[in-house]
PDB file of N, CA and C in Angstrom:
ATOM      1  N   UNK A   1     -51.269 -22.766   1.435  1.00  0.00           N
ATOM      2  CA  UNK A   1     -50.135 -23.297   2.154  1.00  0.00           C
ATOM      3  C   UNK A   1     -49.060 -22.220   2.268  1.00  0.00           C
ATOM      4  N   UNK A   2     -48.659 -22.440   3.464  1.00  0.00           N
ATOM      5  CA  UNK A   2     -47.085 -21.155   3.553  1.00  0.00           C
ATOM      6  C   UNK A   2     -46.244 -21.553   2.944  1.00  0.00           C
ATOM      7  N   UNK A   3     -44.864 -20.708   2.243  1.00  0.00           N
ATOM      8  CA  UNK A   3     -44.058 -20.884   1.798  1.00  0.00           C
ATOM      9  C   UNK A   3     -43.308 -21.970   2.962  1.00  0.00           C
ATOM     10  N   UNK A   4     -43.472 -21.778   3.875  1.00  0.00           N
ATOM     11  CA  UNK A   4     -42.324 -22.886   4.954  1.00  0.00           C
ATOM     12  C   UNK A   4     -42.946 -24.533   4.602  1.00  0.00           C
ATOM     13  N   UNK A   5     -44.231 -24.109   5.182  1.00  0.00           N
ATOM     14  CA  UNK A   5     -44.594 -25.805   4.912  1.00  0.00           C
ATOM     15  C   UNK A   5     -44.309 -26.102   3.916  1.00  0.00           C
ATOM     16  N   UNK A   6     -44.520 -25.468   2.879  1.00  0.00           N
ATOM     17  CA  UNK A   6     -44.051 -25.910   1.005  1.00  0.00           C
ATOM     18  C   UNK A   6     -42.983 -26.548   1.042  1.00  0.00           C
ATOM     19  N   UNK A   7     -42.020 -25.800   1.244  1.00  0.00           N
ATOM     20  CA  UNK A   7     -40.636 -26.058   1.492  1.00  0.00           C
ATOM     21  C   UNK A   7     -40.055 -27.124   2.648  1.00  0.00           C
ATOM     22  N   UNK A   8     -40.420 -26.974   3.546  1.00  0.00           N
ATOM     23  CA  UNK A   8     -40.724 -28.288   4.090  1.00  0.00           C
ATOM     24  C   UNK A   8     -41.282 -29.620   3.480  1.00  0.00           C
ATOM     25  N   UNK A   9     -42.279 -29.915   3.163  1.00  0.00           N
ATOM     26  CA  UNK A   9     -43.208 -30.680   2.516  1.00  0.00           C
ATOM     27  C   UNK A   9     -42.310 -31.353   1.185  1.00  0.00           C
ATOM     28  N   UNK A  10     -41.738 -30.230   0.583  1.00  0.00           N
ATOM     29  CA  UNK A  10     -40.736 -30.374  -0.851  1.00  0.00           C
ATOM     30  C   UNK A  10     -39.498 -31.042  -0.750  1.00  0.00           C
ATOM     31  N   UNK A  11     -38.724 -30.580   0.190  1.00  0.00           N
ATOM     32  CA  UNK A  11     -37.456 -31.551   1.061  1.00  0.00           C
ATOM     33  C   UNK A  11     -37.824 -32.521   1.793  1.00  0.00           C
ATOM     34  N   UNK A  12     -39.393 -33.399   2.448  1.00  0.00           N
ATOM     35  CA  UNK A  12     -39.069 -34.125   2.693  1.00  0.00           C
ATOM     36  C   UNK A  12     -39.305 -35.309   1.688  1.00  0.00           C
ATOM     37  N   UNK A  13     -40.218 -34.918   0.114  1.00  0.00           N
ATOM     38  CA  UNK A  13     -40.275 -35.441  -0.445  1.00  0.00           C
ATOM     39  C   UNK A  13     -39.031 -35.828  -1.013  1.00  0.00           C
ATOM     40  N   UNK A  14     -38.138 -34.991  -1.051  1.00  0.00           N
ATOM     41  CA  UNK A  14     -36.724 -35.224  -1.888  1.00  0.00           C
ATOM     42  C   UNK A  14     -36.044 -36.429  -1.315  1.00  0.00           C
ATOM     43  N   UNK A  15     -36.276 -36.197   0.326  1.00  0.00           N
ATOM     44  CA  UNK A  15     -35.567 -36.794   0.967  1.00  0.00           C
ATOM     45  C   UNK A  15     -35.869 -38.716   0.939  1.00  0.00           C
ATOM     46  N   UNK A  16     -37.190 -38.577   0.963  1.00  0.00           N
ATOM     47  CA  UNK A  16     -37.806 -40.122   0.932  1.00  0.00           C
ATOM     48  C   UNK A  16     -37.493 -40.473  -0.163  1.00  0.00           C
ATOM     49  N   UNK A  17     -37.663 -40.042  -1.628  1.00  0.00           N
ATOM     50  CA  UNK A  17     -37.461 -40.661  -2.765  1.00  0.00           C
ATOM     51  C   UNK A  17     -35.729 -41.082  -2.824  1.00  0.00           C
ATOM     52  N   UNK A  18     -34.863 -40.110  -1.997  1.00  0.00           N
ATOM     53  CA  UNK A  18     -33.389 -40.404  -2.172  1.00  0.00           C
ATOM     54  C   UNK A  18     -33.435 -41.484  -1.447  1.00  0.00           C
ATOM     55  N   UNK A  19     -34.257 -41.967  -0.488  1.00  0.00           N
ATOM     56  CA  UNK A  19     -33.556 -43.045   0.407  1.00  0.00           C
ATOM     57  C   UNK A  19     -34.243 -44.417  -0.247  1.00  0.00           C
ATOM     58  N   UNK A  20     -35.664 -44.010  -1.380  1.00  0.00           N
ATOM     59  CA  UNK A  20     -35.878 -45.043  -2.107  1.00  0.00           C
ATOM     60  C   UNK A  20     -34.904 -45.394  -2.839  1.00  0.00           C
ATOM     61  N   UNK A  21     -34.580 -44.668  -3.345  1.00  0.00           N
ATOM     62  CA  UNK A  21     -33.864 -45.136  -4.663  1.00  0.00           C
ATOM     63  C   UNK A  21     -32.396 -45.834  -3.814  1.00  0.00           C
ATOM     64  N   UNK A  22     -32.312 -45.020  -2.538  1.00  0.00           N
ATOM     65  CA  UNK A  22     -30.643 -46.506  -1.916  1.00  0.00           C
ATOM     66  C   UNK A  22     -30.733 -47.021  -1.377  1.00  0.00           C
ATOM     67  N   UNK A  23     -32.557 -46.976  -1.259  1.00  0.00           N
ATOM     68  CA  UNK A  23     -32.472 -49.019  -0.794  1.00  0.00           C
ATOM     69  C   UNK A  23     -32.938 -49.752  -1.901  1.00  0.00           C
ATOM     70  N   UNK A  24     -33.561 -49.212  -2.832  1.00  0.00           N
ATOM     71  CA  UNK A  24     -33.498 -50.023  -4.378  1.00  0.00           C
ATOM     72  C   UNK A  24     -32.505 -50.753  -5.281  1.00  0.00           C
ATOM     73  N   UNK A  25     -31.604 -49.569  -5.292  1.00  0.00           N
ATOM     74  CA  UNK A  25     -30.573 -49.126  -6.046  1.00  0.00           C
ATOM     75  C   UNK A  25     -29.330 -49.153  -5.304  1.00  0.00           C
ATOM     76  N   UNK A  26     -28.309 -49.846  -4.465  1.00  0.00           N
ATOM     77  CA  UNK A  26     -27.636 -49.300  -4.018  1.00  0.00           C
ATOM     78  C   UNK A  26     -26.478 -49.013  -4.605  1.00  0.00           C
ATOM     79  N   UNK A  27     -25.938 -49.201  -5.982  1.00  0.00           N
ATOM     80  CA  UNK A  27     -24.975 -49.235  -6.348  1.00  0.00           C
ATOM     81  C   UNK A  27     -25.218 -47.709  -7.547  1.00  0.00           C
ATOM     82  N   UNK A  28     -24.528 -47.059  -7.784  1.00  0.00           N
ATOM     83  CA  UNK A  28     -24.694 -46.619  -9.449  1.00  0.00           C
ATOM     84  C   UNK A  28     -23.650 -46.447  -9.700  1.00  0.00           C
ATOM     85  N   UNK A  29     -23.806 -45.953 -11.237  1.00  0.00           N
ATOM     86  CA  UNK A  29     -22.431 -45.373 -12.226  1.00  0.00           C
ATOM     87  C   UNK A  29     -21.190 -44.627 -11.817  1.00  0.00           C
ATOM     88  N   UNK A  30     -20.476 -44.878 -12.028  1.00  0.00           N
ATOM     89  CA  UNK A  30     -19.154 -44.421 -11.069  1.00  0.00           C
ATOM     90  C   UNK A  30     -19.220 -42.990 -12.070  1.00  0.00           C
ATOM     91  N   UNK A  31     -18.661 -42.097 -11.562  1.00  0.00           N
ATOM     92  CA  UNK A  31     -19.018 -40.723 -12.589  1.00  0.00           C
ATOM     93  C   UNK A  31     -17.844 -40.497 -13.014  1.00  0.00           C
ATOM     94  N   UNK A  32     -16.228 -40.582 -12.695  1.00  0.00           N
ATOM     95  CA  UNK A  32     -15.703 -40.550 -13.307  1.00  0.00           C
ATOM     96  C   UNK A  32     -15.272 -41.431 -14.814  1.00  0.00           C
ATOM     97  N   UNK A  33     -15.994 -42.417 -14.553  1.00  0.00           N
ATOM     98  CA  UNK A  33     -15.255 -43.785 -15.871  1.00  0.00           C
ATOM     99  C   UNK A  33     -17.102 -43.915 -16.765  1.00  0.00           C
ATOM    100  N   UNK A  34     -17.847 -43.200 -16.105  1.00  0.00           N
ATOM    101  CA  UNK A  34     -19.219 -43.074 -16.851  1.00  0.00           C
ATOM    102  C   UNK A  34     -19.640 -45.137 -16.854  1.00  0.00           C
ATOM    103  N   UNK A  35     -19.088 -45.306 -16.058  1.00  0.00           N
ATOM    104  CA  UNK A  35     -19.600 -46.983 -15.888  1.00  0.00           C
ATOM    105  C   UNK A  35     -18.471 -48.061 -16.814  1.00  0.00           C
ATOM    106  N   UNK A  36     -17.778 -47.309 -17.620  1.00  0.00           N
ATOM    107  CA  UNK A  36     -17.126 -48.350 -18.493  1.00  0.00           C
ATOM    108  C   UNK A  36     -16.371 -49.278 -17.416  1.00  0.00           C
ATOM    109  N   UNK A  37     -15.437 -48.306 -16.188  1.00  0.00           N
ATOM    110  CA  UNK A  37     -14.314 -49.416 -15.534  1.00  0.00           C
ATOM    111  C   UNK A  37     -12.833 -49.167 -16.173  1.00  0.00           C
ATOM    112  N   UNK A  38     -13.026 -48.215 -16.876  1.00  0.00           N
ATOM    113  CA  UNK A  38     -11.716 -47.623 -17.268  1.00  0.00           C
ATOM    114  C   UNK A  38     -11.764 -46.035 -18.461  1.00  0.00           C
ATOM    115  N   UNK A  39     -11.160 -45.480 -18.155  1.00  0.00           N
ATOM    116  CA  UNK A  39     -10.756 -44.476 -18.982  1.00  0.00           C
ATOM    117  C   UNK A  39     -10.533 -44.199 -20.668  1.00  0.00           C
ATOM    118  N   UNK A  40     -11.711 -43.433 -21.535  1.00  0.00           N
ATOM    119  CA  UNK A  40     -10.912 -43.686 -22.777  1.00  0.00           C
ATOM    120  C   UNK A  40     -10.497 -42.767 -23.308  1.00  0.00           C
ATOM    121  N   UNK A  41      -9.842 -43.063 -24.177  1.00  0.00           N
ATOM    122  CA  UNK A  41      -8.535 -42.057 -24.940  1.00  0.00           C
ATOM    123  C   UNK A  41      -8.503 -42.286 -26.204  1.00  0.00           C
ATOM    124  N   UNK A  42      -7.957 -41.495 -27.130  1.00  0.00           N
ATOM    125  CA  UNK A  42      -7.979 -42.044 -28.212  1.00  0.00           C
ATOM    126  C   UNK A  42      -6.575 -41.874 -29.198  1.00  0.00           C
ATOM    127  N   UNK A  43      -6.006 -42.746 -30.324  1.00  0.00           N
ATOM    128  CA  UNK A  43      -5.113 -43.362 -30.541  1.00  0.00           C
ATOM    129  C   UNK A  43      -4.872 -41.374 -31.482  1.00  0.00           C
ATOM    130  N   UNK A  44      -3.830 -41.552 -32.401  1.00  0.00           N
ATOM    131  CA  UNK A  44      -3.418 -41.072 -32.998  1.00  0.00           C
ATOM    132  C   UNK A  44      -4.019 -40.411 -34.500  1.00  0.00           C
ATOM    133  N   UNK A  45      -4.837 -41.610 -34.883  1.00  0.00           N
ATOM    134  CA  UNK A  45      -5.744 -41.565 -35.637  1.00  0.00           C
ATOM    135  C   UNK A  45      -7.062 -40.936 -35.413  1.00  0.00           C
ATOM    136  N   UNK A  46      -7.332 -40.944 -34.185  1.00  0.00           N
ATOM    137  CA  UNK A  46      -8.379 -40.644 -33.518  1.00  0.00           C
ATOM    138  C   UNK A  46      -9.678 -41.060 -33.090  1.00  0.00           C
ATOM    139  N   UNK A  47      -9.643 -42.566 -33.459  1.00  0.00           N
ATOM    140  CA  UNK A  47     -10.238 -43.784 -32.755  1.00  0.00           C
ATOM    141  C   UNK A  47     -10.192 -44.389 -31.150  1.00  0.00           C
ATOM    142  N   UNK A  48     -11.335 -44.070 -30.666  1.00  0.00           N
ATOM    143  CA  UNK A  48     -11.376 -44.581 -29.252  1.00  0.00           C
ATOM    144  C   UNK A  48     -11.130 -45.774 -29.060  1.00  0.00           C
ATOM    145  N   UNK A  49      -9.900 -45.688 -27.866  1.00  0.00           N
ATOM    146  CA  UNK A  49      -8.965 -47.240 -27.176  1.00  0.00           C
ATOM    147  C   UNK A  49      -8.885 -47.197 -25.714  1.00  0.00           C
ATOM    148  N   UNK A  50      -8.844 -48.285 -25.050  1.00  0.00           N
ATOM    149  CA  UNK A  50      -9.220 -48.439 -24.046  1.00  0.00           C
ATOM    150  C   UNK A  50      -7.978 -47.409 -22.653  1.00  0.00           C
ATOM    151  N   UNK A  51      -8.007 -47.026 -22.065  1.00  0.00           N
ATOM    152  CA  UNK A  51      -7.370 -46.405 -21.885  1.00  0.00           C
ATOM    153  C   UNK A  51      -6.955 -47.422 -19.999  1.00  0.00           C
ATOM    154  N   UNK A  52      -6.648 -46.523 -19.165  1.00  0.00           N
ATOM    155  CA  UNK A  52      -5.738 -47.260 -17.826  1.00  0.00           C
ATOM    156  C   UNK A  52      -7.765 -47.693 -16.823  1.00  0.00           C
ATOM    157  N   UNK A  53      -7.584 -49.151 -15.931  1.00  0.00           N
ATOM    158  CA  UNK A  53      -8.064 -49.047 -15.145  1.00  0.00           C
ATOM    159  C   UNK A  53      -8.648 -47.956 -14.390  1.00  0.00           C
ATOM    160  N   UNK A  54     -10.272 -47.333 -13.750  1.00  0.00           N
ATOM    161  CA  UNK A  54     -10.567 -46.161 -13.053  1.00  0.00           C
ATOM    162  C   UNK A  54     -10.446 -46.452 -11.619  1.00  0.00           C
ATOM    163  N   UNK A  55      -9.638 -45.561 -10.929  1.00  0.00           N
ATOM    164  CA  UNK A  55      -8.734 -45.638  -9.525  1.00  0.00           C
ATOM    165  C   UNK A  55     -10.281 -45.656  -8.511  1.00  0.00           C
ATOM    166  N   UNK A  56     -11.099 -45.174  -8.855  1.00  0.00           N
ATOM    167  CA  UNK A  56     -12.577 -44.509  -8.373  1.00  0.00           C
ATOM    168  C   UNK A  56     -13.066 -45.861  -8.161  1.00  0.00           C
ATOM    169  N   UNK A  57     -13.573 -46.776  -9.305  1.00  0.00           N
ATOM    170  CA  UNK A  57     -14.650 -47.712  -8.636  1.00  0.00           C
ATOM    171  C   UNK A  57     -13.304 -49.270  -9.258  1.00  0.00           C
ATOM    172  N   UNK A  58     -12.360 -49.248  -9.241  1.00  0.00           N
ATOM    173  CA  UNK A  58     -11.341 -50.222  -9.010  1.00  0.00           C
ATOM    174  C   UNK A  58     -11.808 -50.710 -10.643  1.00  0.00           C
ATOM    175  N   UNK A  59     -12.193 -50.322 -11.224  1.00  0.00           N
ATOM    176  CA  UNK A  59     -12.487 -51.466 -12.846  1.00  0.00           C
ATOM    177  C   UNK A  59     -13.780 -51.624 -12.904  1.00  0.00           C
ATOM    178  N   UNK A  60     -14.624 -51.396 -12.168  1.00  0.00           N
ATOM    179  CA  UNK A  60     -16.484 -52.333 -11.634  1.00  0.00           C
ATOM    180  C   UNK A  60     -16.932 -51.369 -12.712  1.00  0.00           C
ATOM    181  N   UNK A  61     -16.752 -50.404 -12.553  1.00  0.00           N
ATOM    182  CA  UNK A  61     -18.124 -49.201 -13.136  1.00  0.00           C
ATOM    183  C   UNK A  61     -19.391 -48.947 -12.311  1.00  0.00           C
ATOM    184  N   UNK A  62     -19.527 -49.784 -11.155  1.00  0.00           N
ATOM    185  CA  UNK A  62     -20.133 -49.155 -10.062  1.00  0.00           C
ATOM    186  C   UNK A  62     -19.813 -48.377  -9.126  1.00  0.00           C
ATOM    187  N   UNK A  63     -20.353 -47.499  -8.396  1.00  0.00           N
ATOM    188  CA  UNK A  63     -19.560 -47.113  -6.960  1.00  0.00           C
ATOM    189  C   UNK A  63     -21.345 -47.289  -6.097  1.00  0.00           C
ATOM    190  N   UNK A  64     -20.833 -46.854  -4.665  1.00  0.00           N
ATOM    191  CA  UNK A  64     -21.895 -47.274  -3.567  1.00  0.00           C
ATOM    192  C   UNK A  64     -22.055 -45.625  -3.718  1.00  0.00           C
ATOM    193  N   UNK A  65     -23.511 -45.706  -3.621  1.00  0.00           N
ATOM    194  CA  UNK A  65     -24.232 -44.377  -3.530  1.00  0.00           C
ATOM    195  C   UNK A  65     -24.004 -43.550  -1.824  1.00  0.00           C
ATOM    196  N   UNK A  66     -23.785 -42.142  -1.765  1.00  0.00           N
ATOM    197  CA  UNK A  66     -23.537 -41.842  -0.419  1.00  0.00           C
ATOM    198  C   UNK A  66     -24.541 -42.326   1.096  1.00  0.00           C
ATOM    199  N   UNK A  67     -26.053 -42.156   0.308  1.00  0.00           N
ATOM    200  CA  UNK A  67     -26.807 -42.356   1.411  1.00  0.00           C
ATOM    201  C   UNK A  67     -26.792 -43.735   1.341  1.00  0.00           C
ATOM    202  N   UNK A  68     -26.271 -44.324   0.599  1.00  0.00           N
ATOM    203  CA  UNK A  68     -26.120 -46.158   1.340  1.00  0.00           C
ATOM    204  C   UNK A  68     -25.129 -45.979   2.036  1.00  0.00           C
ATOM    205  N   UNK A  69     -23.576 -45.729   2.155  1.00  0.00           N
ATOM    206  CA  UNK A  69     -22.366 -45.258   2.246  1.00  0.00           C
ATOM    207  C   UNK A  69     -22.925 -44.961   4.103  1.00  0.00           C
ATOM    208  N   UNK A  70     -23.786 -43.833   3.915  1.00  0.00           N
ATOM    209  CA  UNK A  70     -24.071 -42.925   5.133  1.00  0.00           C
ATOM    210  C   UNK A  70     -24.604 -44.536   6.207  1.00  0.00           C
ATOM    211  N   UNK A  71     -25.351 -44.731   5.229  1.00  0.00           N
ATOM    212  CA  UNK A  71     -26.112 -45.817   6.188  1.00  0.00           C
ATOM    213  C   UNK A  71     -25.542 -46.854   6.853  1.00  0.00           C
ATOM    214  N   UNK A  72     -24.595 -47.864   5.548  1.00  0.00           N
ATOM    215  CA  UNK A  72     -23.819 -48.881   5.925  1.00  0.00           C
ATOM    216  C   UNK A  72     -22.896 -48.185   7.015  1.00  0.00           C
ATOM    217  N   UNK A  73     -22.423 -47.074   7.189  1.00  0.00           N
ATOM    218  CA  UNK A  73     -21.847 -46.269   8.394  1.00  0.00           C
ATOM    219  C   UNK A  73     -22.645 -46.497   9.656  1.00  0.00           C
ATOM    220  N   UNK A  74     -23.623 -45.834   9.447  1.00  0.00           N
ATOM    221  CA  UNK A  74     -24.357 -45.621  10.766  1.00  0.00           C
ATOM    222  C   UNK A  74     -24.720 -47.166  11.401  1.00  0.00           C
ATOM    223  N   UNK A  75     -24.747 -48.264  10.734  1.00  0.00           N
ATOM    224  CA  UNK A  75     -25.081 -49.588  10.945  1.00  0.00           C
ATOM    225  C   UNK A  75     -24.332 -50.617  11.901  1.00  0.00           C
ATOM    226  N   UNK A  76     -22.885 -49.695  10.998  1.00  0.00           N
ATOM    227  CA  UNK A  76     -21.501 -50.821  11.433  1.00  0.00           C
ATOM    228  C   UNK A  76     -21.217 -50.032  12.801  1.00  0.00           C
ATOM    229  N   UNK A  77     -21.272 -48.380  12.720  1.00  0.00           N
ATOM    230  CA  UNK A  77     -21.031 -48.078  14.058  1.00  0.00           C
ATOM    231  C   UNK A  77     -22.052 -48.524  15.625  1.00  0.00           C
ATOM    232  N   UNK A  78     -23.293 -48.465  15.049  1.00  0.00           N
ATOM    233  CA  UNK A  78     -24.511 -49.299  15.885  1.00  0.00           C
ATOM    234  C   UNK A  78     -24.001 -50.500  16.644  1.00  0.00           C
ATOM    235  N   UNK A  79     -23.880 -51.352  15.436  1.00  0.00           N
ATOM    236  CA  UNK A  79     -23.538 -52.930  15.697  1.00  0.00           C
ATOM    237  C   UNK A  79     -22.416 -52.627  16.638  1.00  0.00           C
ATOM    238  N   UNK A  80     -21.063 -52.268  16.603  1.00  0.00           N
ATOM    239  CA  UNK A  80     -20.215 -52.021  17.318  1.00  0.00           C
ATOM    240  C   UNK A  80     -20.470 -51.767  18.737  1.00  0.00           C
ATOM    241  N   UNK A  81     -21.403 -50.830  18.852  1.00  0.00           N
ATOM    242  CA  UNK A  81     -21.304 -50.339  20.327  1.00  0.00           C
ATOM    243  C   UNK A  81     -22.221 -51.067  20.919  1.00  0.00           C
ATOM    244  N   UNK A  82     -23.076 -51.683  20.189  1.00  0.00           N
ATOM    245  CA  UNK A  82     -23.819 -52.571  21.602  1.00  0.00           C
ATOM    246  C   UNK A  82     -23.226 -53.795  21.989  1.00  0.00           C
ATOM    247  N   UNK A  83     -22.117 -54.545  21.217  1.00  0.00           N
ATOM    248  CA  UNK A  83     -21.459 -55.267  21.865  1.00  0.00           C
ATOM    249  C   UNK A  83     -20.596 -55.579  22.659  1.00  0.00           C
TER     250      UNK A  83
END
């Protein structure tokens, strides 16, 4: 096999498994709050306390993955124009 087809062949595998996993999966771990839904910090003592609401996924600890993001885009703009 040529290096192109390889490489080809290799990205489009990447590509199908990403779009499995956001139509499986559409939600994951918000990366800033690591899923908790808020920020932690720790007291004085040095015991972890809950720290402020994460501005990122509003408190959930989920966020919408981009290629759902991309999609629910491309969907709503669709729907739009044929009506």
């Amino acid at each position: 096999m040529t290096p192109i087809a390889l490489a080809t062949a290799f990205l489009l595998t990447v590509t199908l498994c990403y779009v499995a996993v956001c139509a499986g999966s559409p939600f994951g771990t918000c990366r800033k709050c690591n899923g908790f839904g808020f920020a932690t910090t720790t007291d004085r003592k040095g015991r972890p306390k809950r720290g402020k609401r994460c501005r990122r996924c509003k408190g959930r600890g989920k966020r919408v993955r981009i290629g759902r993001w991309l999609f629910n885009r491309a969907q709503r703009i669709y729907r739009e124009g044929t009506h």
